[in-house]
PDB file of N, CA and C in Angstrom:
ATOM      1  N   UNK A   1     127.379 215.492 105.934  1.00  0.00           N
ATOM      2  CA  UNK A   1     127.770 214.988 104.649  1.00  0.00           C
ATOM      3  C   UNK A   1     127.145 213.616 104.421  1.00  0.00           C
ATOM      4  N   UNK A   2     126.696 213.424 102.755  1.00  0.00           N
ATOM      5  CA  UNK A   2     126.221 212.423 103.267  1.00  0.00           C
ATOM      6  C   UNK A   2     127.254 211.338 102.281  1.00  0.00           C
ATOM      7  N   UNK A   3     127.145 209.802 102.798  1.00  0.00           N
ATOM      8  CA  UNK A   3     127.705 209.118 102.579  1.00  0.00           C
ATOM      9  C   UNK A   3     127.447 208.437 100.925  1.00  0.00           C
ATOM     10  N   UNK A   4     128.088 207.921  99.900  1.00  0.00           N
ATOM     11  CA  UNK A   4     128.244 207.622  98.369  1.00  0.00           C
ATOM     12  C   UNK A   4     127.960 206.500  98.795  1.00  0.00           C
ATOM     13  N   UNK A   5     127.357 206.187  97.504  1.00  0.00           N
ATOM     14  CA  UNK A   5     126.151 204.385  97.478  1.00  0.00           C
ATOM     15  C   UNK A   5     127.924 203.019  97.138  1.00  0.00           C
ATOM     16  N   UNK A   6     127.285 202.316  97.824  1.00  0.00           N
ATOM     17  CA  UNK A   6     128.764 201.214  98.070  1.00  0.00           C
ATOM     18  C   UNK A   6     128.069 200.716  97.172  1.00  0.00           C
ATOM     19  N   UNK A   7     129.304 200.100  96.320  1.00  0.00           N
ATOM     20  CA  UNK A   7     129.362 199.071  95.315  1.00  0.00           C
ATOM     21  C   UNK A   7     129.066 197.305  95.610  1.00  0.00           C
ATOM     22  N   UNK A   8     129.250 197.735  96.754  1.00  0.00           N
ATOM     23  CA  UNK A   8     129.040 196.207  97.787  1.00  0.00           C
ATOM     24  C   UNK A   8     128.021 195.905  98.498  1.00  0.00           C
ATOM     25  N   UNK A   9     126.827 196.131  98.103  1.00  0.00           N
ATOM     26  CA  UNK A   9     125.541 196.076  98.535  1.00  0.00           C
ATOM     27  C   UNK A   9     124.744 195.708  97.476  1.00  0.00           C
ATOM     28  N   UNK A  10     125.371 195.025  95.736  1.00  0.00           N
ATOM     29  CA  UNK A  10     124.747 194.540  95.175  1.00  0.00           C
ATOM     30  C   UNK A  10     123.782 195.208  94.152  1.00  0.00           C
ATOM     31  N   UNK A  11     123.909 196.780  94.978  1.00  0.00           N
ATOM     32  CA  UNK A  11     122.404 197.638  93.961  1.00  0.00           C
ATOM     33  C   UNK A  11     122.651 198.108  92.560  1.00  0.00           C
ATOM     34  N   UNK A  12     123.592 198.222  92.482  1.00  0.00           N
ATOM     35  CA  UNK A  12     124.527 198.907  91.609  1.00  0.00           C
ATOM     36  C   UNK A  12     123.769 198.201  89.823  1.00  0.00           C
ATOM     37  N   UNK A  13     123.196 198.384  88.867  1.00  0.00           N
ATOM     38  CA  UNK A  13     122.976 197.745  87.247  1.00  0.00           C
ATOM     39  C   UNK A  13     123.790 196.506  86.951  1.00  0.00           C
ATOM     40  N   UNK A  14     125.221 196.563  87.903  1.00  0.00           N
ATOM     41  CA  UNK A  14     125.845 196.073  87.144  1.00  0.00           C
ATOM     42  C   UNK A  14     125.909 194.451  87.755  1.00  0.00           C
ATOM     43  N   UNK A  15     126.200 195.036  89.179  1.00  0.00           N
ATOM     44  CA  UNK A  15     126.202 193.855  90.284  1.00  0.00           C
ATOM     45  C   UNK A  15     124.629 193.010  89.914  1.00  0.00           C
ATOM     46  N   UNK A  16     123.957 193.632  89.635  1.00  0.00           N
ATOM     47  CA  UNK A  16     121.942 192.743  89.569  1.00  0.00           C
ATOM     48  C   UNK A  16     121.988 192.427  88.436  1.00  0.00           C
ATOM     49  N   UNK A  17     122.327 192.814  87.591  1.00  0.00           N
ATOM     50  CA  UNK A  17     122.890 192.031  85.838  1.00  0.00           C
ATOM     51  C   UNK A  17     123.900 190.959  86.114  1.00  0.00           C
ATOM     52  N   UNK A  18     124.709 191.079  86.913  1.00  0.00           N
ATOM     53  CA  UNK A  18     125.585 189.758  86.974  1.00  0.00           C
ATOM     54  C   UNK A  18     125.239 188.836  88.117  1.00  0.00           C
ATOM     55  N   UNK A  19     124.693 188.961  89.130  1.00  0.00           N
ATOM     56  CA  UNK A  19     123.714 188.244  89.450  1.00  0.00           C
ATOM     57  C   UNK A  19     122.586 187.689  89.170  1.00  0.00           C
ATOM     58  N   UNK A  20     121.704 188.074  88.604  1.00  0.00           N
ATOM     59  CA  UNK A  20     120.852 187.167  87.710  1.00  0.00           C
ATOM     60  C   UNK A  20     121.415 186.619  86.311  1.00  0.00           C
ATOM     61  N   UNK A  21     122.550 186.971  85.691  1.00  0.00           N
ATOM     62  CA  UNK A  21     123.014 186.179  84.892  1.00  0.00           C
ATOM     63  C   UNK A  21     123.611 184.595  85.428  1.00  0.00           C
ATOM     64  N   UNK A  22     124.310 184.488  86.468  1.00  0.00           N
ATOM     65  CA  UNK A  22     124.993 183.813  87.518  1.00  0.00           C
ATOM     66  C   UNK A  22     123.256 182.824  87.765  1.00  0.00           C
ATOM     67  N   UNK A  23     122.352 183.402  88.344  1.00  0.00           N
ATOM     68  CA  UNK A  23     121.536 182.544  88.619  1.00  0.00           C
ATOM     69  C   UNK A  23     120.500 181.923  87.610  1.00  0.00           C
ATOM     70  N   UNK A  24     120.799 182.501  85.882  1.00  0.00           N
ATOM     71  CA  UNK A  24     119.936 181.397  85.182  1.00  0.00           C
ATOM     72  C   UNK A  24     121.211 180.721  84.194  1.00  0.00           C
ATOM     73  N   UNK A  25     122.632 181.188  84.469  1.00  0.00           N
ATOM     74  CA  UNK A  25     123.136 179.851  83.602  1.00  0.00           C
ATOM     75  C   UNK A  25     123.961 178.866  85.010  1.00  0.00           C
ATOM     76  N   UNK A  26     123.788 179.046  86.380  1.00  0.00           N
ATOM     77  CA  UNK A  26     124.210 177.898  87.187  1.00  0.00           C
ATOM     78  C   UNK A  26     123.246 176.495  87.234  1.00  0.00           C
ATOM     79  N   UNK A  27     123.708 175.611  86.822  1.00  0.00           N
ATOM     80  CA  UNK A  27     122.890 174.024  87.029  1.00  0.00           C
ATOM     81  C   UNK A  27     122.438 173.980  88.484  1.00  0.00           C
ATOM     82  N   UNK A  28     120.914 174.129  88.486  1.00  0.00           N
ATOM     83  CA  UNK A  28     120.589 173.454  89.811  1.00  0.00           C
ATOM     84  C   UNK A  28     121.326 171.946  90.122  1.00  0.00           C
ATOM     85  N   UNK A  29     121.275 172.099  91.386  1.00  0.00           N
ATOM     86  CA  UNK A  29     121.890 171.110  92.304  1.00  0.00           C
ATOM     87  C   UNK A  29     120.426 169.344  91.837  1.00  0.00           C
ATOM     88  N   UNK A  30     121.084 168.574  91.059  1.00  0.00           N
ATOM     89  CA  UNK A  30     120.035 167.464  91.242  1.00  0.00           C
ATOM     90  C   UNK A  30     120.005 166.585  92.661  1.00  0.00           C
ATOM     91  N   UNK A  31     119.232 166.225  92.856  1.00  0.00           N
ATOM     92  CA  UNK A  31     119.225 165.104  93.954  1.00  0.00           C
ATOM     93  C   UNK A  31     119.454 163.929  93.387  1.00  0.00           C
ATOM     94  N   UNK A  32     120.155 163.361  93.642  1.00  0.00           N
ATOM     95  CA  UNK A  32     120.904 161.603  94.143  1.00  0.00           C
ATOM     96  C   UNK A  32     119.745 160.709  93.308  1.00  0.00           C
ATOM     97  N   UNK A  33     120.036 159.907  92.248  1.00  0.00           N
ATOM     98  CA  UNK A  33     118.671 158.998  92.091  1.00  0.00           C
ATOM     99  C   UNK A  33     118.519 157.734  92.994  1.00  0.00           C
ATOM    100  N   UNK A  34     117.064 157.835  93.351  1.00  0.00           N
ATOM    101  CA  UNK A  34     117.033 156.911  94.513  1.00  0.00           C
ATOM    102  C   UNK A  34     117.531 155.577  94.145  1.00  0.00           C
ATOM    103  N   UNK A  35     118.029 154.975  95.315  1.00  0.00           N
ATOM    104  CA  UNK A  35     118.537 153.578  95.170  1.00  0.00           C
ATOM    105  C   UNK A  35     117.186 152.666  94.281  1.00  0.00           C
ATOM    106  N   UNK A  36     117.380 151.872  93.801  1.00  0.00           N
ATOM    107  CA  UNK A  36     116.826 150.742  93.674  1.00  0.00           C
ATOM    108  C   UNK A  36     116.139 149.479  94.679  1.00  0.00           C
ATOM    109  N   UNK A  37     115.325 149.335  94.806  1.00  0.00           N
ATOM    110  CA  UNK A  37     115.035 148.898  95.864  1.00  0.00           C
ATOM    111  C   UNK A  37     114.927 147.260  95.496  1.00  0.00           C
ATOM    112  N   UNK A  38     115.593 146.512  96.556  1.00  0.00           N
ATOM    113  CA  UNK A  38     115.677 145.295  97.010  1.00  0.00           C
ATOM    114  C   UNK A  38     115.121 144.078  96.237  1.00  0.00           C
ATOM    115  N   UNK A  39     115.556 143.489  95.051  1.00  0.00           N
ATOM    116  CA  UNK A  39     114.646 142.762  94.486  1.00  0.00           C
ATOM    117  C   UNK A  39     114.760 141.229  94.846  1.00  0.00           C
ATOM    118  N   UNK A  40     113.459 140.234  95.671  1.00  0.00           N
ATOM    119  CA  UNK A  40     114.132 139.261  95.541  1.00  0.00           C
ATOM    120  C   UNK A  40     114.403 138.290  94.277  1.00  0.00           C
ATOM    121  N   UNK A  41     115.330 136.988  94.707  1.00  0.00           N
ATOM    122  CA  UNK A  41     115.570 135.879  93.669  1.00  0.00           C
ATOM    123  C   UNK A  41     114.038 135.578  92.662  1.00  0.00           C
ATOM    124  N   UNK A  42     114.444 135.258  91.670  1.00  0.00           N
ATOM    125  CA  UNK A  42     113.529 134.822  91.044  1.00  0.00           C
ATOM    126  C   UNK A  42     112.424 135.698  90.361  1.00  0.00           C
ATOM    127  N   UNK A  43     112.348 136.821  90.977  1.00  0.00           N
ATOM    128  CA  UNK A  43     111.124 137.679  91.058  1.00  0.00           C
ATOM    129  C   UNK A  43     110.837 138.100  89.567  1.00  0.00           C
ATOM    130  N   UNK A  44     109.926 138.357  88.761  1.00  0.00           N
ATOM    131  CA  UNK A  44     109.427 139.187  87.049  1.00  0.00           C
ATOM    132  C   UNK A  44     109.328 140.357  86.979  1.00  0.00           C
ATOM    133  N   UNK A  45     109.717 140.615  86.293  1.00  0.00           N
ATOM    134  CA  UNK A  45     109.487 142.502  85.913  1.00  0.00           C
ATOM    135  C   UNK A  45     108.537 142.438  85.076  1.00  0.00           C
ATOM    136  N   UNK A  46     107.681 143.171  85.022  1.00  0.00           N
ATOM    137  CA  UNK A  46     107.187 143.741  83.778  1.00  0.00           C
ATOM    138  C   UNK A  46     107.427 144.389  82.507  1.00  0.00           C
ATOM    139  N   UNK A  47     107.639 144.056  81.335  1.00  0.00           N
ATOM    140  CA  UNK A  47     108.531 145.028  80.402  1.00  0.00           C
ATOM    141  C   UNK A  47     107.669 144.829  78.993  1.00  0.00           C
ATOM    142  N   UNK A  48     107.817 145.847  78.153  1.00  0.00           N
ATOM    143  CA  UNK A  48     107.336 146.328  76.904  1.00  0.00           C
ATOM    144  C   UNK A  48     108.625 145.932  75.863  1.00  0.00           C
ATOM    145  N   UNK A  49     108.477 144.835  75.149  1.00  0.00           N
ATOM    146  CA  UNK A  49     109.181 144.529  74.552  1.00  0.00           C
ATOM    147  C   UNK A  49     108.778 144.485  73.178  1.00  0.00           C
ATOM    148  N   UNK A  50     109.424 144.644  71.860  1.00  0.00           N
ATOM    149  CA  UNK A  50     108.803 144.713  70.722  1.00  0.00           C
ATOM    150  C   UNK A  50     109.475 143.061  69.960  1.00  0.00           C
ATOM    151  N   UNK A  51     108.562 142.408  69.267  1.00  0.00           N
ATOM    152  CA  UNK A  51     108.727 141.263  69.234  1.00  0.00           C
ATOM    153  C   UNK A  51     108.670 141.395  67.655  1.00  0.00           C
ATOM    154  N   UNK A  52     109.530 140.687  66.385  1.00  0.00           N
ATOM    155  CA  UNK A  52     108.427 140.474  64.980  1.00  0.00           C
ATOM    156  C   UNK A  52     107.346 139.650  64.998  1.00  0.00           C
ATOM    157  N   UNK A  53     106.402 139.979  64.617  1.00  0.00           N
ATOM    158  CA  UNK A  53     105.411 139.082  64.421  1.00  0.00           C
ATOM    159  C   UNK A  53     105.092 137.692  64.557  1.00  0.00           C
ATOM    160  N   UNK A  54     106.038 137.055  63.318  1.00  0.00           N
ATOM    161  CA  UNK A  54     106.178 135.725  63.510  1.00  0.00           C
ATOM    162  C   UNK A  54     106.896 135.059  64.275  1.00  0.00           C
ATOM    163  N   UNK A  55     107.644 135.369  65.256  1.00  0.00           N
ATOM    164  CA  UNK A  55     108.466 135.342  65.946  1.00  0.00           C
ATOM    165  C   UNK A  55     107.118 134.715  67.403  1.00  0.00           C
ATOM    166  N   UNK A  56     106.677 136.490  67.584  1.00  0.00           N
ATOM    167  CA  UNK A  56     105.737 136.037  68.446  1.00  0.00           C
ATOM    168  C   UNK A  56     104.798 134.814  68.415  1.00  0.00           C
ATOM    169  N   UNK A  57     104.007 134.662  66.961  1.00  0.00           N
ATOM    170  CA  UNK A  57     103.306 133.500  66.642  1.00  0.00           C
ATOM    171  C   UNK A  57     103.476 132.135  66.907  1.00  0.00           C
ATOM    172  N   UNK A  58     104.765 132.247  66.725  1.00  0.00           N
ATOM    173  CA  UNK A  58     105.657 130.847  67.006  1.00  0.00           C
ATOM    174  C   UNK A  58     105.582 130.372  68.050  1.00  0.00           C
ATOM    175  N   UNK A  59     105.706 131.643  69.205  1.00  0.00           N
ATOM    176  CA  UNK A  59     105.908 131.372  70.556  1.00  0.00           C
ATOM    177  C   UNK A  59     104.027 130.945  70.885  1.00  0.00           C
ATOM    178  N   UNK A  60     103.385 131.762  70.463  1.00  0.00           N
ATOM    179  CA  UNK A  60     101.849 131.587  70.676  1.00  0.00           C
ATOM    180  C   UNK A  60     100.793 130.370  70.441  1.00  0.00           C
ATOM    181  N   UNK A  61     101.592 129.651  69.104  1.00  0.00           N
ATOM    182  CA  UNK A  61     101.183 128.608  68.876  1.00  0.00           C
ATOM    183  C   UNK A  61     101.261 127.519  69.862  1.00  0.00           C
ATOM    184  N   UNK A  62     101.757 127.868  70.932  1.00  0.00           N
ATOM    185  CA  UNK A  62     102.504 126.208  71.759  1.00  0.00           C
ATOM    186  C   UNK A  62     101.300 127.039  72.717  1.00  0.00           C
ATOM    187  N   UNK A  63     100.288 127.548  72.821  1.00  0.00           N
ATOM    188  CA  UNK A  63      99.331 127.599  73.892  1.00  0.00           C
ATOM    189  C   UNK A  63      99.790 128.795  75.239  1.00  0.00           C
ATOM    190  N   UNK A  64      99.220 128.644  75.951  1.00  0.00           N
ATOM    191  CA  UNK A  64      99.720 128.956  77.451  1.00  0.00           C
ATOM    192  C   UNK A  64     101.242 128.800  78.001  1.00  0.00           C
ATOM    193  N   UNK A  65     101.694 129.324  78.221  1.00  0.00           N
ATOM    194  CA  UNK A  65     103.155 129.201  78.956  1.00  0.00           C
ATOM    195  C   UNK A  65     104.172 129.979  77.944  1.00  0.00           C
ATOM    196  N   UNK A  66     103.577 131.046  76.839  1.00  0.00           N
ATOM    197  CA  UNK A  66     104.567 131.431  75.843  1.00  0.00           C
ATOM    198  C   UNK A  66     105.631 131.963  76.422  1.00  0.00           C
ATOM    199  N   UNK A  67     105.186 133.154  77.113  1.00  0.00           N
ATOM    200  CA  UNK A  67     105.900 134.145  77.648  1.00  0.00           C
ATOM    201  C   UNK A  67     106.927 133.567  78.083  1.00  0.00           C
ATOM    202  N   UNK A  68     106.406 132.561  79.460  1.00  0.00           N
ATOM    203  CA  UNK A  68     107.496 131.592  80.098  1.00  0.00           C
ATOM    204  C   UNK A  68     108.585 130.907  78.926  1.00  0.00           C
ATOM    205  N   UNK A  69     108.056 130.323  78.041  1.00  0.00           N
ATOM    206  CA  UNK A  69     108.710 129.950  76.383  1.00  0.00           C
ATOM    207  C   UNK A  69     109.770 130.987  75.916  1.00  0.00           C
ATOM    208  N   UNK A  70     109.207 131.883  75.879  1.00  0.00           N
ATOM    209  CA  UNK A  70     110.408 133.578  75.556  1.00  0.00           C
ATOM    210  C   UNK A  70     110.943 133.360  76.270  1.00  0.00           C
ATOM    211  N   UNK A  71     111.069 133.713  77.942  1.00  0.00           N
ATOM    212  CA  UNK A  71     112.168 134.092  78.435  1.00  0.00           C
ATOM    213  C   UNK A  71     112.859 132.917  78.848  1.00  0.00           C
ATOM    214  N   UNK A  72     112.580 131.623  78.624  1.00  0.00           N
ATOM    215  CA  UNK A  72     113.769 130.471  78.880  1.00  0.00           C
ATOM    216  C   UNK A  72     114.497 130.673  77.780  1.00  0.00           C
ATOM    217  N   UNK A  73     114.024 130.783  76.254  1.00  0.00           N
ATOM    218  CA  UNK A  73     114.946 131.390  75.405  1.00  0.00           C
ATOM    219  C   UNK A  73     116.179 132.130  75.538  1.00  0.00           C
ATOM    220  N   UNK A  74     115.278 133.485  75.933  1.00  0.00           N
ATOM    221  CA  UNK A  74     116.504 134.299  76.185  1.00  0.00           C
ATOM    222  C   UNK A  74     117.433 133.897  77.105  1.00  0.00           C
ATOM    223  N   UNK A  75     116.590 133.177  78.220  1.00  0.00           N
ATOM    224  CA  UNK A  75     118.076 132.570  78.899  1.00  0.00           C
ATOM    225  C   UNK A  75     118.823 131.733  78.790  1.00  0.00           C
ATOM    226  N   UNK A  76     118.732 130.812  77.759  1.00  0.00           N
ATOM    227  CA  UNK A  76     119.576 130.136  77.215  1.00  0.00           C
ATOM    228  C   UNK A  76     120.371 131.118  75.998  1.00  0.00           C
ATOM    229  N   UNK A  77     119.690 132.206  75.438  1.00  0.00           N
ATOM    230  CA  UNK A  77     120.319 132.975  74.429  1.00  0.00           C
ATOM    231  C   UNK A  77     121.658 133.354  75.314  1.00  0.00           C
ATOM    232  N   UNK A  78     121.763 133.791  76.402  1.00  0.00           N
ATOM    233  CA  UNK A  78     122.195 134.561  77.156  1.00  0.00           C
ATOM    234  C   UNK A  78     123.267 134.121  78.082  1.00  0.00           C
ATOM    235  N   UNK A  79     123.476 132.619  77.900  1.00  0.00           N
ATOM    236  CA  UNK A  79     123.980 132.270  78.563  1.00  0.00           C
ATOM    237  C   UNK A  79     123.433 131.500  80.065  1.00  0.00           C
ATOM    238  N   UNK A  80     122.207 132.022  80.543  1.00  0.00           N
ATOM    239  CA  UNK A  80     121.904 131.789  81.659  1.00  0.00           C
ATOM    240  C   UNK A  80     121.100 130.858  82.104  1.00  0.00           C
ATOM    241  N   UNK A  81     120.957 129.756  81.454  1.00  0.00           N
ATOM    242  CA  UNK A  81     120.235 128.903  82.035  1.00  0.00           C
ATOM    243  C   UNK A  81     120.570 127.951  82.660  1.00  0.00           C
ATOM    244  N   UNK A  82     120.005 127.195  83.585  1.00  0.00           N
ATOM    245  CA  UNK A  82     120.057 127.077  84.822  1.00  0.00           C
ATOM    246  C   UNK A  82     120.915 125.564  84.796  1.00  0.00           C
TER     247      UNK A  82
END
């Protein structure tokens, strides 16, 4: 005699329809975003900042050292100066 197909082996239309349903609406697993790494005191970032125009000019007119000019600004804007 021979033995009837088990329902528990997955083969079944119904079991492989609900298994691949199961595997395209489960959220892959993300990985951890890496730490941030170690910045020392004092150190500059680089950043893309959008400035108005005259704003910038202002700062441009005083020569060399603008940038440095901006961000003592902001750190006095900010509370943070020294």
């Amino acid at each position: 005699m021979t033995k009837p197909p088990s329902r528990n082996r997955g083969s079944d239309p119904h079991s492989v329809a609900e298994a691949a349903f199961k595997k395209a609406t489960t959220k892959p697993v993300v990985a951890a975003p890496l730490a941030r790494k170690t910045i020392p005191p004092g150190a500059r970032e680089l950043v893309s900042l959008r400035l108005d125009r005259d704003l910038l000019e202002h700062y441009q007119d005083g020569g060399p050292g603008w940038q440095e000019r901006i961000n003592d600004a902001l750190r006095k804007a900010a509370g943070l100066d020294d």
